[in-house]
N, C-alpha and C. Protein backbone atom coordinates (compact mmCIF):
# COMPACT_ATOMS: atom_id res chain seq x y z
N UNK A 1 25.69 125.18 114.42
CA UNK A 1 26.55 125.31 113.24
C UNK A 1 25.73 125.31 111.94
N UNK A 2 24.67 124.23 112.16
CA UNK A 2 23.92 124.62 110.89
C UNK A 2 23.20 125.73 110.11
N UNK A 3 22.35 126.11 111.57
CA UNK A 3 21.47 127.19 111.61
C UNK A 3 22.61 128.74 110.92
N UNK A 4 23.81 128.38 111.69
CA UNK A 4 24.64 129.35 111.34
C UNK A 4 25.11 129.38 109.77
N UNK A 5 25.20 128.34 109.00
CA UNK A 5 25.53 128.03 107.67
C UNK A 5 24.55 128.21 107.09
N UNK A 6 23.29 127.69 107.32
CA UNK A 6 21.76 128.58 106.89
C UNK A 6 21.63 130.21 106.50
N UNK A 7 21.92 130.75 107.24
CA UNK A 7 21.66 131.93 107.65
C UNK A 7 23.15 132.65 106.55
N UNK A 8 24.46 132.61 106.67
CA UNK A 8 25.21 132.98 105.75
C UNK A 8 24.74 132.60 104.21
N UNK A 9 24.32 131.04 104.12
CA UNK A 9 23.59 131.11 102.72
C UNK A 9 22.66 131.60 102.23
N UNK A 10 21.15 131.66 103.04
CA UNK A 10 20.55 133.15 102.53
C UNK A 10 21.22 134.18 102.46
N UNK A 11 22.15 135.14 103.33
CA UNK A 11 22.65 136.10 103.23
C UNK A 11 22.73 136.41 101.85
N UNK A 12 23.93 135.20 101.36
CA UNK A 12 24.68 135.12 100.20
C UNK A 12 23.73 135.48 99.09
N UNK A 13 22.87 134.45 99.16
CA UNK A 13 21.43 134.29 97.90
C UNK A 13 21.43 135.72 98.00
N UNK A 14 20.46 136.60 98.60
CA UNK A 14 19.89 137.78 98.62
C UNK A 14 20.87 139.50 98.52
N UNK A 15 22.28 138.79 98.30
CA UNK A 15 22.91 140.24 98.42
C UNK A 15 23.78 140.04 97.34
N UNK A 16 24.32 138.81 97.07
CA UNK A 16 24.82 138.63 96.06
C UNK A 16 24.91 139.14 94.19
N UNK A 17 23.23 138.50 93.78
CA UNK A 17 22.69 139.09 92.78
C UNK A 17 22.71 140.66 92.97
N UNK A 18 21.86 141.00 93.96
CA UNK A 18 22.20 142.67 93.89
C UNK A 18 23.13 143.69 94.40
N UNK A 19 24.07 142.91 94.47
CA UNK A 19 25.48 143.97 94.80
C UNK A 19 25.59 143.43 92.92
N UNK A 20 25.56 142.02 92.43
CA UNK A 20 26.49 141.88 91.13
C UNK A 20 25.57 143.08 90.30
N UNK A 21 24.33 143.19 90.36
CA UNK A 21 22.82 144.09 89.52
C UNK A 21 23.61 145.66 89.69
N UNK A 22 23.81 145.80 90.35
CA UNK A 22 24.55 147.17 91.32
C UNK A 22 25.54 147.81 90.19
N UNK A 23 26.43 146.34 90.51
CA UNK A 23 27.55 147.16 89.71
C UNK A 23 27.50 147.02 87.98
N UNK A 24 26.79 146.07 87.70
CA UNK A 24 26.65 146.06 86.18
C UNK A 24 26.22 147.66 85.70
N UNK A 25 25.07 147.87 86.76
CA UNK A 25 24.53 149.35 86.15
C UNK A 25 24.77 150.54 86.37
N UNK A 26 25.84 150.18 87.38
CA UNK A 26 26.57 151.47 87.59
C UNK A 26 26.13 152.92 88.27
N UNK A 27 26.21 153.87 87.67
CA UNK A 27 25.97 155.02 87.35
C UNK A 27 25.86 155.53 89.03
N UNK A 28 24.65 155.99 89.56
CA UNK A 28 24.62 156.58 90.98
C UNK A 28 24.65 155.64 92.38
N UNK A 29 23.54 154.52 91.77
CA UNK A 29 23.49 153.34 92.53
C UNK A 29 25.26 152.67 92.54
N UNK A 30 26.03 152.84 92.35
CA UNK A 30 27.18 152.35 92.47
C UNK A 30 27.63 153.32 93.21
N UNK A 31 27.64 154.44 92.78
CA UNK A 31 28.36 155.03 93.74
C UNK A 31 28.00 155.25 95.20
N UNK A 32 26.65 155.30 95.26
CA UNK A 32 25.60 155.21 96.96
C UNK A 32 26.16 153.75 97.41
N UNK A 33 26.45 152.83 96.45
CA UNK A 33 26.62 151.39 96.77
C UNK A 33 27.87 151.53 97.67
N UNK A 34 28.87 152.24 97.36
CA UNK A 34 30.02 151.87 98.17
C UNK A 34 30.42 152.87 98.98
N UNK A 35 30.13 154.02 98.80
CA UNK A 35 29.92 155.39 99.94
C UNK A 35 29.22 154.47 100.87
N UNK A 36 28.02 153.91 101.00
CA UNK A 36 27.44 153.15 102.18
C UNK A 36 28.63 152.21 102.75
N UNK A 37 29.28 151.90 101.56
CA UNK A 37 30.00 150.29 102.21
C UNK A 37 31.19 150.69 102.77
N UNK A 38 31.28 152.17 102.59
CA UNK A 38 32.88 153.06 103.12
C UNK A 38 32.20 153.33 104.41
N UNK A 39 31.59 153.77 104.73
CA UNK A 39 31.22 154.65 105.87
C UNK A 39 30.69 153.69 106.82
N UNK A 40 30.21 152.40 107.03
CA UNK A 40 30.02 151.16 107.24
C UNK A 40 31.60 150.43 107.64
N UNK A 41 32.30 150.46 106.78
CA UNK A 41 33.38 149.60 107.11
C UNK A 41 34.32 151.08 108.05
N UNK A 42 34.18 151.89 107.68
CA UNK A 42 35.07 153.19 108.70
C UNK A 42 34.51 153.20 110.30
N UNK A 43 32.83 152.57 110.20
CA UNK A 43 32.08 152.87 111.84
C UNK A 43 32.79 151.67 112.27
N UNK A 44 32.65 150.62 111.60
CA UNK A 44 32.85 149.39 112.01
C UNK A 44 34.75 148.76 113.05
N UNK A 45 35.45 150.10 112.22
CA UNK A 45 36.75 149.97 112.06
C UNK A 45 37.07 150.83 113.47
N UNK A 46 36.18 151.74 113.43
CA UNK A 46 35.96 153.03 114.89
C UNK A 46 35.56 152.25 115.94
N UNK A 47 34.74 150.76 115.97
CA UNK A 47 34.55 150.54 117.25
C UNK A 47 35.27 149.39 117.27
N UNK A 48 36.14 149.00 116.42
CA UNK A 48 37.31 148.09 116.81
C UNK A 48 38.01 148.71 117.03
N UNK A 49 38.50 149.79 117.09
CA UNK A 49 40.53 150.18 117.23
C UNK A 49 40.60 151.65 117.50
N UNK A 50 39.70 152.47 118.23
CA UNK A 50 39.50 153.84 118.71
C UNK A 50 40.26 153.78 119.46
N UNK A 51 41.25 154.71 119.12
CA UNK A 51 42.25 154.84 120.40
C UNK A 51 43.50 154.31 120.90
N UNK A 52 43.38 153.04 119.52
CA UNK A 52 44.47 152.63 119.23
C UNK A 52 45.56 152.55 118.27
N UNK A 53 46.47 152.80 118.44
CA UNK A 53 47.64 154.03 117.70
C UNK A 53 47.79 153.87 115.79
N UNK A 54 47.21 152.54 115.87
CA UNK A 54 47.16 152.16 114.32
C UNK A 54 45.61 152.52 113.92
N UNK A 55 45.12 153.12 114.72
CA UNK A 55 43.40 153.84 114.19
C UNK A 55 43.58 154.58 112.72
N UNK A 56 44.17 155.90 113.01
CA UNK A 56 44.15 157.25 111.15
C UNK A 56 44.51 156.26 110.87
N UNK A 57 45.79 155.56 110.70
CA UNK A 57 46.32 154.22 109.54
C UNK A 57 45.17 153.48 109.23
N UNK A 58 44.41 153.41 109.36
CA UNK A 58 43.33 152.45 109.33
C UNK A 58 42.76 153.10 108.65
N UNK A 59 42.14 154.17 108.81
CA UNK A 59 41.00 154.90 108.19
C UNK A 59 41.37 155.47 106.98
N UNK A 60 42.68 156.07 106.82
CA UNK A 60 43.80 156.25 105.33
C UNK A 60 43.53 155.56 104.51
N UNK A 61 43.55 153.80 104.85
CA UNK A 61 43.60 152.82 104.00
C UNK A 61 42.77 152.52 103.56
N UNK A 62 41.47 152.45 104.48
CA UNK A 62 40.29 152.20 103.92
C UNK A 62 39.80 153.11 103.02
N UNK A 63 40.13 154.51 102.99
CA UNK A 63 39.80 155.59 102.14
C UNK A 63 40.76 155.39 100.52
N UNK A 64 41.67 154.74 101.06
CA UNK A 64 42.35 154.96 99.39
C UNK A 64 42.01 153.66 98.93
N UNK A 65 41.59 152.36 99.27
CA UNK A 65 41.33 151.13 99.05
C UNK A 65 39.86 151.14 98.43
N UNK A 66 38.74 151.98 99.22
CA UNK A 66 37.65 152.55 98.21
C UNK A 66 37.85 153.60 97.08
N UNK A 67 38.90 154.12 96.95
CA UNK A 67 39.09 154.88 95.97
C UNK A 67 39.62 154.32 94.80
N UNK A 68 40.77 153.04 94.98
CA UNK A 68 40.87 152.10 94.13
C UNK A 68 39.44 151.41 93.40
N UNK A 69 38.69 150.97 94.09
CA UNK A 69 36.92 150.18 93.74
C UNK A 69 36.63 151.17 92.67
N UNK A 70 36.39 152.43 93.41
CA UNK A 70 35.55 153.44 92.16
C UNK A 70 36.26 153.62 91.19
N UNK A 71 37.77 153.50 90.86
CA UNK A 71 38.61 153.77 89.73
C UNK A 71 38.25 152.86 89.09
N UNK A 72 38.19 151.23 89.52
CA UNK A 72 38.44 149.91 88.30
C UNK A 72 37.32 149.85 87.66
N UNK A 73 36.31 150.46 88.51
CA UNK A 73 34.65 150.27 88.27
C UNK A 73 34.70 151.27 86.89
N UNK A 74 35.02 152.35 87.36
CA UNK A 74 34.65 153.62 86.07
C UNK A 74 35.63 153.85 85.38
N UNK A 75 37.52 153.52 85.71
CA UNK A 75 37.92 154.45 84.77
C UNK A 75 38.77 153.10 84.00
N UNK A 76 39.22 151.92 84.67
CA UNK A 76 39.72 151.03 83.98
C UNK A 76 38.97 150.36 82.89
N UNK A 77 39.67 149.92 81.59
CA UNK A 77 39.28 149.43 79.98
C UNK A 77 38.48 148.03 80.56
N UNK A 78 37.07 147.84 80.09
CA UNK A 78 37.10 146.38 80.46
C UNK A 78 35.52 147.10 81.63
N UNK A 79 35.19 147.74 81.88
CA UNK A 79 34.29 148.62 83.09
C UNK A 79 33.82 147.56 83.67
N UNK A 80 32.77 147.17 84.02
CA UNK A 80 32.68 146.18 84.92
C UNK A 80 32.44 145.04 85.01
N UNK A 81 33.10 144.30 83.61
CA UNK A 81 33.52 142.91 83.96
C UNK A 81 34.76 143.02 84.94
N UNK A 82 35.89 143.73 84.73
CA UNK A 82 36.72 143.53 85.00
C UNK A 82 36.61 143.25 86.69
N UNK A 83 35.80 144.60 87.36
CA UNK A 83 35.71 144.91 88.95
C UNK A 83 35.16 143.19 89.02
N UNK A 84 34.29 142.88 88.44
CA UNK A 84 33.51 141.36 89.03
C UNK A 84 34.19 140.60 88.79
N UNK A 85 35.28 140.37 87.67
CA UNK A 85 35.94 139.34 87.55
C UNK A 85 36.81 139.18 89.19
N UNK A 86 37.33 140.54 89.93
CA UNK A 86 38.17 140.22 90.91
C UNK A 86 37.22 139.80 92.24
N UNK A 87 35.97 140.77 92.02
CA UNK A 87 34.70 140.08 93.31
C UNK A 87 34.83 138.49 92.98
N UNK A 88 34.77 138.06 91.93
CA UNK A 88 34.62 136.72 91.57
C UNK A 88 36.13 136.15 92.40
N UNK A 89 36.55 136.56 91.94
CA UNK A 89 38.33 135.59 92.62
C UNK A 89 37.82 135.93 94.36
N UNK A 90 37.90 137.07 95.10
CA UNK A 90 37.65 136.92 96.49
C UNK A 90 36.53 135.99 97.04
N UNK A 91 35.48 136.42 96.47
CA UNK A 91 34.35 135.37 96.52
C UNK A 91 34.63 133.82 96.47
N UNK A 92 34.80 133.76 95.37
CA UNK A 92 35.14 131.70 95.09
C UNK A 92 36.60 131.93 95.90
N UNK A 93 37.83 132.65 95.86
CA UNK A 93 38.53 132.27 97.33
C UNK A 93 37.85 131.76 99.07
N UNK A 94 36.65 132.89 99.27
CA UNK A 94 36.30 132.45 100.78
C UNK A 94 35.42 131.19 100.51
N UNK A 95 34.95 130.95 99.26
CA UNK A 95 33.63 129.75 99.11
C UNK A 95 34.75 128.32 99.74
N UNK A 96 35.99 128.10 98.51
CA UNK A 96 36.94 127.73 98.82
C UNK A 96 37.49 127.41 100.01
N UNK A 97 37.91 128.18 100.76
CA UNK A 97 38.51 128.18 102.24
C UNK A 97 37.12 127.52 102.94
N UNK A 98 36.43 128.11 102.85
CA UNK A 98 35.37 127.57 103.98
C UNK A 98 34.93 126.55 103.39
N UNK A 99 34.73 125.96 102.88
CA UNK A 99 34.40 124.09 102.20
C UNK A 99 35.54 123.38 102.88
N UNK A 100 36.54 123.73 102.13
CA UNK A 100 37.65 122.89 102.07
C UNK A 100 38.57 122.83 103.78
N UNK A 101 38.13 124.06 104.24
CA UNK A 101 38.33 124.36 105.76
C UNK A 101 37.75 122.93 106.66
N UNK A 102 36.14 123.10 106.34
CA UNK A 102 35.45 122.61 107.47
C UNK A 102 35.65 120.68 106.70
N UNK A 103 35.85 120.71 105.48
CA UNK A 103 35.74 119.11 105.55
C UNK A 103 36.61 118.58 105.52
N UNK A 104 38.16 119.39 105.43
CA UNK A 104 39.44 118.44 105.42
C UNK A 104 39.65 119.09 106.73
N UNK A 105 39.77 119.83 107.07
CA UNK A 105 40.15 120.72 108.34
C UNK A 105 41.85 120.43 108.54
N UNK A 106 42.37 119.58 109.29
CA UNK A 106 43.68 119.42 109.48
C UNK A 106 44.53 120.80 110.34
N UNK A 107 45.52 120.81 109.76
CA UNK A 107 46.34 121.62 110.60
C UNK A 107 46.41 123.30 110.63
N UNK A 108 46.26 124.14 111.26
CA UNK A 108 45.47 125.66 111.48
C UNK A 108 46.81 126.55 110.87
N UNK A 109 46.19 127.44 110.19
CA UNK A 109 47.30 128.49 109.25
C UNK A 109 48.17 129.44 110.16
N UNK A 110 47.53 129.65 111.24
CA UNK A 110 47.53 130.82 111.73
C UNK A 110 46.81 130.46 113.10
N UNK A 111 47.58 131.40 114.56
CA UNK A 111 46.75 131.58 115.56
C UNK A 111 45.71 133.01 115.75
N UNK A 112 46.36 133.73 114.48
CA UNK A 112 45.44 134.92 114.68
C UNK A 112 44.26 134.86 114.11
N UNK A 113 43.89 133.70 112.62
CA UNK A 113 42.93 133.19 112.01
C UNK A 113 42.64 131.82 112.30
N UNK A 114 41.74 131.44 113.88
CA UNK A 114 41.61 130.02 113.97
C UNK A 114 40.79 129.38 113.25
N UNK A 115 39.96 129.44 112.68
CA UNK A 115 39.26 129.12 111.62
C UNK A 115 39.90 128.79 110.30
N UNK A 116 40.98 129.24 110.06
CA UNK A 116 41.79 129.36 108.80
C UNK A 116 43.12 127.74 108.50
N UNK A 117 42.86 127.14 107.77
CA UNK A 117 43.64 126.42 107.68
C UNK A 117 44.51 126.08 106.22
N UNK A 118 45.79 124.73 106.25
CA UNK A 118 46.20 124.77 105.19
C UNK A 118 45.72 124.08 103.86
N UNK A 119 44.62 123.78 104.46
CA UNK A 119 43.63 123.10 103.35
C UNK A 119 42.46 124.40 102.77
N UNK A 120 42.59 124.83 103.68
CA UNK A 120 41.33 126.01 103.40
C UNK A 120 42.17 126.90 102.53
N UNK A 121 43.33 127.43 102.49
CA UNK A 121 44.12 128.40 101.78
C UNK A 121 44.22 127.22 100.05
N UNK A 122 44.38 125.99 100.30
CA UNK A 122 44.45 124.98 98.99
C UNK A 122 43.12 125.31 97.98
N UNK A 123 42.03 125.35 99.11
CA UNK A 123 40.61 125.15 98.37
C UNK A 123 40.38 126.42 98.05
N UNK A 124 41.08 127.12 98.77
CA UNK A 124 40.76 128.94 98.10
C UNK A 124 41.04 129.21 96.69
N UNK A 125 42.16 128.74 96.84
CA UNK A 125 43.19 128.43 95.21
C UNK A 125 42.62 127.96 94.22
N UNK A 126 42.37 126.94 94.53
CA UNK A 126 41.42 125.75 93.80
C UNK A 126 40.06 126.32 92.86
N UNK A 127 39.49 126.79 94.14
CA UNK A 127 38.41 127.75 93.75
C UNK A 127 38.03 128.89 93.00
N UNK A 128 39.33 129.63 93.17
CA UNK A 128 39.73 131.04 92.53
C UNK A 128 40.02 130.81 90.87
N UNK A 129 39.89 129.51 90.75
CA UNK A 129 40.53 129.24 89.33
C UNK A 129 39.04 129.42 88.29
N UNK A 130 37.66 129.19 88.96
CA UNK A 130 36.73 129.27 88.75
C UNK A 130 36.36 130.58 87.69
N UNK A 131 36.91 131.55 88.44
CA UNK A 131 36.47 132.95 88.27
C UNK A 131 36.87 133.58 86.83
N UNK A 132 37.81 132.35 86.30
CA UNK A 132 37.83 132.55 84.46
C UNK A 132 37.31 132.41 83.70
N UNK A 133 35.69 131.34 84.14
CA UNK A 133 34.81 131.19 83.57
C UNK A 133 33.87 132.41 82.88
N UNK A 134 34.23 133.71 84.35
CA UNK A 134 33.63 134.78 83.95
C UNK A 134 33.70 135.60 82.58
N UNK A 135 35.21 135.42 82.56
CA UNK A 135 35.73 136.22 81.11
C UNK A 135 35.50 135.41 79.82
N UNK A 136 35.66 134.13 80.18
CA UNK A 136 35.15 132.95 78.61
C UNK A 136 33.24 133.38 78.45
N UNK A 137 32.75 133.22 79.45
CA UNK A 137 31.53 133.98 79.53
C UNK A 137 31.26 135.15 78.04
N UNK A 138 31.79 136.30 78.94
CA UNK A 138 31.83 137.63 77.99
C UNK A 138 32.53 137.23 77.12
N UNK A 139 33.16 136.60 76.43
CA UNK A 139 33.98 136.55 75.21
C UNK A 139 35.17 137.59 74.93
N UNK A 140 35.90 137.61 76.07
CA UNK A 140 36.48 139.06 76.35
C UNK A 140 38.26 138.20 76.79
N UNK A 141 38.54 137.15 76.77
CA UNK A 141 39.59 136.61 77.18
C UNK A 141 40.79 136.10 76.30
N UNK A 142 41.57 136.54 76.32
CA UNK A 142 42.66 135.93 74.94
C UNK A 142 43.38 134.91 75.37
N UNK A 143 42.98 133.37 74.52
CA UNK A 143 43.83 132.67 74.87
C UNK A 143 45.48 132.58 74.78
N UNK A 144 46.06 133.46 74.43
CA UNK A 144 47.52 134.12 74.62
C UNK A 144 48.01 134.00 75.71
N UNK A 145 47.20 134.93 76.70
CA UNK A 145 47.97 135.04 78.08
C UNK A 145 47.18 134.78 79.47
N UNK A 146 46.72 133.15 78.71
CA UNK A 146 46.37 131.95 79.63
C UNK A 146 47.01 132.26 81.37
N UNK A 147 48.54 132.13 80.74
CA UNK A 147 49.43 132.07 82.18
C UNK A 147 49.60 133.19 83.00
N UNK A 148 48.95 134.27 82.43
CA UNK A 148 49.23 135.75 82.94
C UNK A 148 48.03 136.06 83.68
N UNK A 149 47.06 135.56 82.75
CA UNK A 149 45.82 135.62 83.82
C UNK A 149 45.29 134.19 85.07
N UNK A 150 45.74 133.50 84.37
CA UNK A 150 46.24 132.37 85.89
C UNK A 150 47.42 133.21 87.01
N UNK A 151 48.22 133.64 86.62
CA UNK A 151 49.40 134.44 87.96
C UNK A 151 47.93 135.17 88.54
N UNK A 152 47.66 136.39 87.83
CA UNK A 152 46.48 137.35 88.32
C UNK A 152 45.74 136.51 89.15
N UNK A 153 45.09 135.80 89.11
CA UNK A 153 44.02 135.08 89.63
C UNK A 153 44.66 134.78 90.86
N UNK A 154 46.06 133.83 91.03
CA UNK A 154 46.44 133.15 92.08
C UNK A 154 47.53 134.50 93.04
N UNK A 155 47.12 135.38 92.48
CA UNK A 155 47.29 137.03 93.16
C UNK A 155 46.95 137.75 93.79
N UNK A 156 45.37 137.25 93.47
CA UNK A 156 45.00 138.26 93.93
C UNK A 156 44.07 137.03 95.33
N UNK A 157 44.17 136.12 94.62
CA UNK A 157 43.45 135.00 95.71
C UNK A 157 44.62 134.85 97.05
N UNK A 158 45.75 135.40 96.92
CA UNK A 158 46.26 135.56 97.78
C UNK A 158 46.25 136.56 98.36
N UNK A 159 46.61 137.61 98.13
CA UNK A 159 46.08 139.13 98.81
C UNK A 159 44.95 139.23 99.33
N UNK A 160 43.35 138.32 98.74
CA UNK A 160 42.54 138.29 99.31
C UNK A 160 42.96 137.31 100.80
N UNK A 161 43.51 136.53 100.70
CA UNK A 161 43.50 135.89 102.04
C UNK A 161 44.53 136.14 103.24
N UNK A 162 45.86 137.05 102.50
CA UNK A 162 46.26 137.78 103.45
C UNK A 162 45.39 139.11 104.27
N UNK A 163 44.36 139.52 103.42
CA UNK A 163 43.48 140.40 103.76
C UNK A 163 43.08 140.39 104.81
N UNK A 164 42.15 138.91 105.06
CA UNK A 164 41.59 138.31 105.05
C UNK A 164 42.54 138.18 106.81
N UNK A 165 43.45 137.52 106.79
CA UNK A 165 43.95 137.27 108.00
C UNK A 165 44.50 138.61 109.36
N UNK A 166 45.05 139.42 107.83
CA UNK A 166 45.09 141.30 108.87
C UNK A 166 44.01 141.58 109.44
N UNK A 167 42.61 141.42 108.95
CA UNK A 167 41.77 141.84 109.63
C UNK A 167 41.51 141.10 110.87
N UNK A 168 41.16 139.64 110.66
CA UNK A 168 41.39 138.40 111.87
C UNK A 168 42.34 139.03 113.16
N UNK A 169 43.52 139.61 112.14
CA UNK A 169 44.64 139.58 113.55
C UNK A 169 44.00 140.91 114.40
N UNK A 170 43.62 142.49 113.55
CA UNK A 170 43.37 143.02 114.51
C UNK A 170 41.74 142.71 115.63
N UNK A 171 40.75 142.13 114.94
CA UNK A 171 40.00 141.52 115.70
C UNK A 171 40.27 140.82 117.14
N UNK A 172 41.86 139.82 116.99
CA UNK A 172 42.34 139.06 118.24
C UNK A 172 42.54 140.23 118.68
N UNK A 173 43.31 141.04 118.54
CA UNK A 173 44.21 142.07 119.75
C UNK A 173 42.75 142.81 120.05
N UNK A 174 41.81 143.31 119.59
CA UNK A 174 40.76 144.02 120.36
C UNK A 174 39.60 142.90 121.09
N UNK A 175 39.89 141.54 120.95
CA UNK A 175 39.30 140.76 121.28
C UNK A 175 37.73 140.78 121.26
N UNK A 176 37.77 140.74 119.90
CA UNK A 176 35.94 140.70 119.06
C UNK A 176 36.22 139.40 118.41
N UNK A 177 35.35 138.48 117.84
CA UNK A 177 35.11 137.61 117.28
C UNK A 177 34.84 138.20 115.74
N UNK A 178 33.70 139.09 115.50
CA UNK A 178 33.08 139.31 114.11
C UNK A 178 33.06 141.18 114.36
N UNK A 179 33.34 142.01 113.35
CA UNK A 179 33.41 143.02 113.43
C UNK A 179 32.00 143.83 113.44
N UNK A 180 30.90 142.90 113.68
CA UNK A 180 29.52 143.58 113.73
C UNK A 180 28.46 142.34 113.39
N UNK A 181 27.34 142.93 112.95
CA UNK A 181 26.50 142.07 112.78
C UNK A 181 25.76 142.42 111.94
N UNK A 182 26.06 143.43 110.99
CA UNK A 182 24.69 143.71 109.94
C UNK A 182 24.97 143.12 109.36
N UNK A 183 25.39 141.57 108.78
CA UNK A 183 25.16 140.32 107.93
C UNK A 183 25.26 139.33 108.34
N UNK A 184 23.57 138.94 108.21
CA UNK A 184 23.42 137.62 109.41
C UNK A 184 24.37 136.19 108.72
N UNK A 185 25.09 136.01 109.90
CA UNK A 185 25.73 134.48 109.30
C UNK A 185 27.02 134.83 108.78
N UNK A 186 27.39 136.34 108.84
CA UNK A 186 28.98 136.57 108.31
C UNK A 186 29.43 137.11 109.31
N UNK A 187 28.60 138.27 109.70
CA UNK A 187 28.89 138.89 110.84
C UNK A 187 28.87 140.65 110.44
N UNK A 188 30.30 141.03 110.73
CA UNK A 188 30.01 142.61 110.70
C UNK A 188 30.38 143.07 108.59
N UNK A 189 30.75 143.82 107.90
CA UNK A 189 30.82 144.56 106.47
C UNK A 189 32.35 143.93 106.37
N UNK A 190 33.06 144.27 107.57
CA UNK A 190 34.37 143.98 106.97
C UNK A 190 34.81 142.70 107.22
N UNK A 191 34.28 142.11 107.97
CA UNK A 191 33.99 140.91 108.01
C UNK A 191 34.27 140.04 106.62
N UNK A 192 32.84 140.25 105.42
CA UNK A 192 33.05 140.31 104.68
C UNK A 192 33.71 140.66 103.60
N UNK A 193 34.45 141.97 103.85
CA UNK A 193 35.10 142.22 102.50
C UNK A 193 36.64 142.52 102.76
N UNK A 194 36.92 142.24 103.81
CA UNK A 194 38.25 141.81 104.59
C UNK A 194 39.00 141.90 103.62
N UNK A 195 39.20 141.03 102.55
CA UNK A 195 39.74 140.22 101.64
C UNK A 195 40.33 141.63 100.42
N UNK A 196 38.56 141.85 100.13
CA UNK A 196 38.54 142.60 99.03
C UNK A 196 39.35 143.70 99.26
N UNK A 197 39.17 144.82 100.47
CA UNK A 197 39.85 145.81 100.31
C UNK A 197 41.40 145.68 100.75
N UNK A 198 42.19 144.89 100.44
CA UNK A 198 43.19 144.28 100.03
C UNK A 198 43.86 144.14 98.59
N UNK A 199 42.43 143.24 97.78
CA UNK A 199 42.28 142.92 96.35
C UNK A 199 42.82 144.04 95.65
N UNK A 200 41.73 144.90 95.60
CA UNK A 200 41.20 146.09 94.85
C UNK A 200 42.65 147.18 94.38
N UNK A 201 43.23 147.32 95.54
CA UNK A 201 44.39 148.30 95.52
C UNK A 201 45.36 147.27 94.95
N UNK A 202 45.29 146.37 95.44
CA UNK A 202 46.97 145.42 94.09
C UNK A 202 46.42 145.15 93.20
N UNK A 203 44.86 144.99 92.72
CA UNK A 203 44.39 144.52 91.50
C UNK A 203 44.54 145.91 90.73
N UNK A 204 44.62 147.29 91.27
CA UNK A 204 44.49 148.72 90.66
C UNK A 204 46.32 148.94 90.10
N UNK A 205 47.02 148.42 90.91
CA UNK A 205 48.37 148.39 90.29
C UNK A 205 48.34 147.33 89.30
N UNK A 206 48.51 146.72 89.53
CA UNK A 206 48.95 145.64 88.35
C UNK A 206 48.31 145.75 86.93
N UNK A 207 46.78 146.99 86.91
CA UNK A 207 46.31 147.39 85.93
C UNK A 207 47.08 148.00 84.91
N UNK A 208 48.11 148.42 85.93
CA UNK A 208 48.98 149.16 84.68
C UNK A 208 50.13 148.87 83.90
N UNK A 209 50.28 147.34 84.62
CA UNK A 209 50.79 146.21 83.62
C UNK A 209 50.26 145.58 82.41
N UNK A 210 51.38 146.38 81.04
CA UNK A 210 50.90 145.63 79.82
C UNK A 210 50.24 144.24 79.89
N UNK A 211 50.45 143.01 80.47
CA UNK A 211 49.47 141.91 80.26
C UNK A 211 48.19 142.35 80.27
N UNK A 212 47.39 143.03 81.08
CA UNK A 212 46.36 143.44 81.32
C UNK A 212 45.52 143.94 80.08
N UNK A 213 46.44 144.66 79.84
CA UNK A 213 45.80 146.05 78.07
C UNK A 213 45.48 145.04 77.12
N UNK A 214 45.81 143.75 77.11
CA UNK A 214 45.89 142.78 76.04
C UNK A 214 44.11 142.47 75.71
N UNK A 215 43.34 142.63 76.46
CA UNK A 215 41.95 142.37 76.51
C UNK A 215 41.49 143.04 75.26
């Protein structure tokens, strides 16, 4: 267990900064950045569920769910604080769950997410509240609509963890544990971003809710 918590925390250290380096600068490297992370999460998705009747549905979603990413990145007001402010909410959501998972542990959310509990969904919450620091940061936050961007936050920290559990569930029915392994200590891409491509597409609607423009 340790060795295994080792190994996700380097992960973290070393991909972290340069996925955040990535998207600050945008331009081609962003876009190679997530064409890799599409075509990665589509192989990944092909050797879970080939052949099984919810497969094109799968691959649809993942295609318009990266198409949401490249919109918030380039065409939404705000360019890429905004995309990191929501990496930030999924992120401090799973930091969240998995702390608050393994040291209160208690009673399990879900049989399709055994790992997942109702303390871990608390500490997700908890955690996600973090990710406002980002915008007081940039000086980019109006204390006006405090409560609007608290809803957002506890929005999208939920969508991330319903994400988060759809993917879990189709994992049980093909009976895989981790959807791959090119990230040592997380496991397979979607693994990781389970959550996010969830986020991204309700964080791309709700963009076009006046609270938002207020920035």
């Amino acid at each position: 267990m340790k060795n295994e918590f080792f190994k996700r925390l380097v992960s973290s250290i070393i991909l972290l900064p340069l996925i955040f380096l990535i998207v600050i600068y945008g331009s081609y490297y962003f876009i190679l950045l997530i064409t890799i992370c599409f075509f990665l999460s589509c192989y990944e998705w092909h050797l879970m569920s080939f052949k099984k009747p919810y497969y094109l549905i799968g691959l649809i979603y993942l295609m318009l769910s990266f198409i949401t990413v490249y919109k918030i990145r380039t065409e939404i007001n705000g360019e890429y604080i905004i995309f990191l402010f929501i990496i930030s909410i999924c992120i401090l959501t799973d930091i969240g769950g998995y702390i608050f998972g393994r040291i209160i542990k208690g009673p399990k959310l879900t049989k399709y997410s055994p790992n997942k509990t109702y303390a871990g969904v608390l500490g997700g919450y908890l955690f996600s509240l973090f990710s406002i620091l980002l915008l007081y940061f940039y000086k980019i936050i109006n204390p006006s609509i405090l409560i609007n961007m608290f809803l957002f936050i506890i929005s999208i920290s939920t969508i991330s963890q319903i994400g988060d559990i759809v993917i879990s569930y189709f994992k049980r029915i093909s009976k895989i544990k981790d959807t791959g392994k090119i990230i040592p200590g997380h496991g397979g891409l979607l693994d990781r971003i389970d959550g996010m491509i969830f986020a991204f597409p309700f964080a791309y609607l709700i963009m076009f809710n006046e609270f938002f423009n207020k920035f």
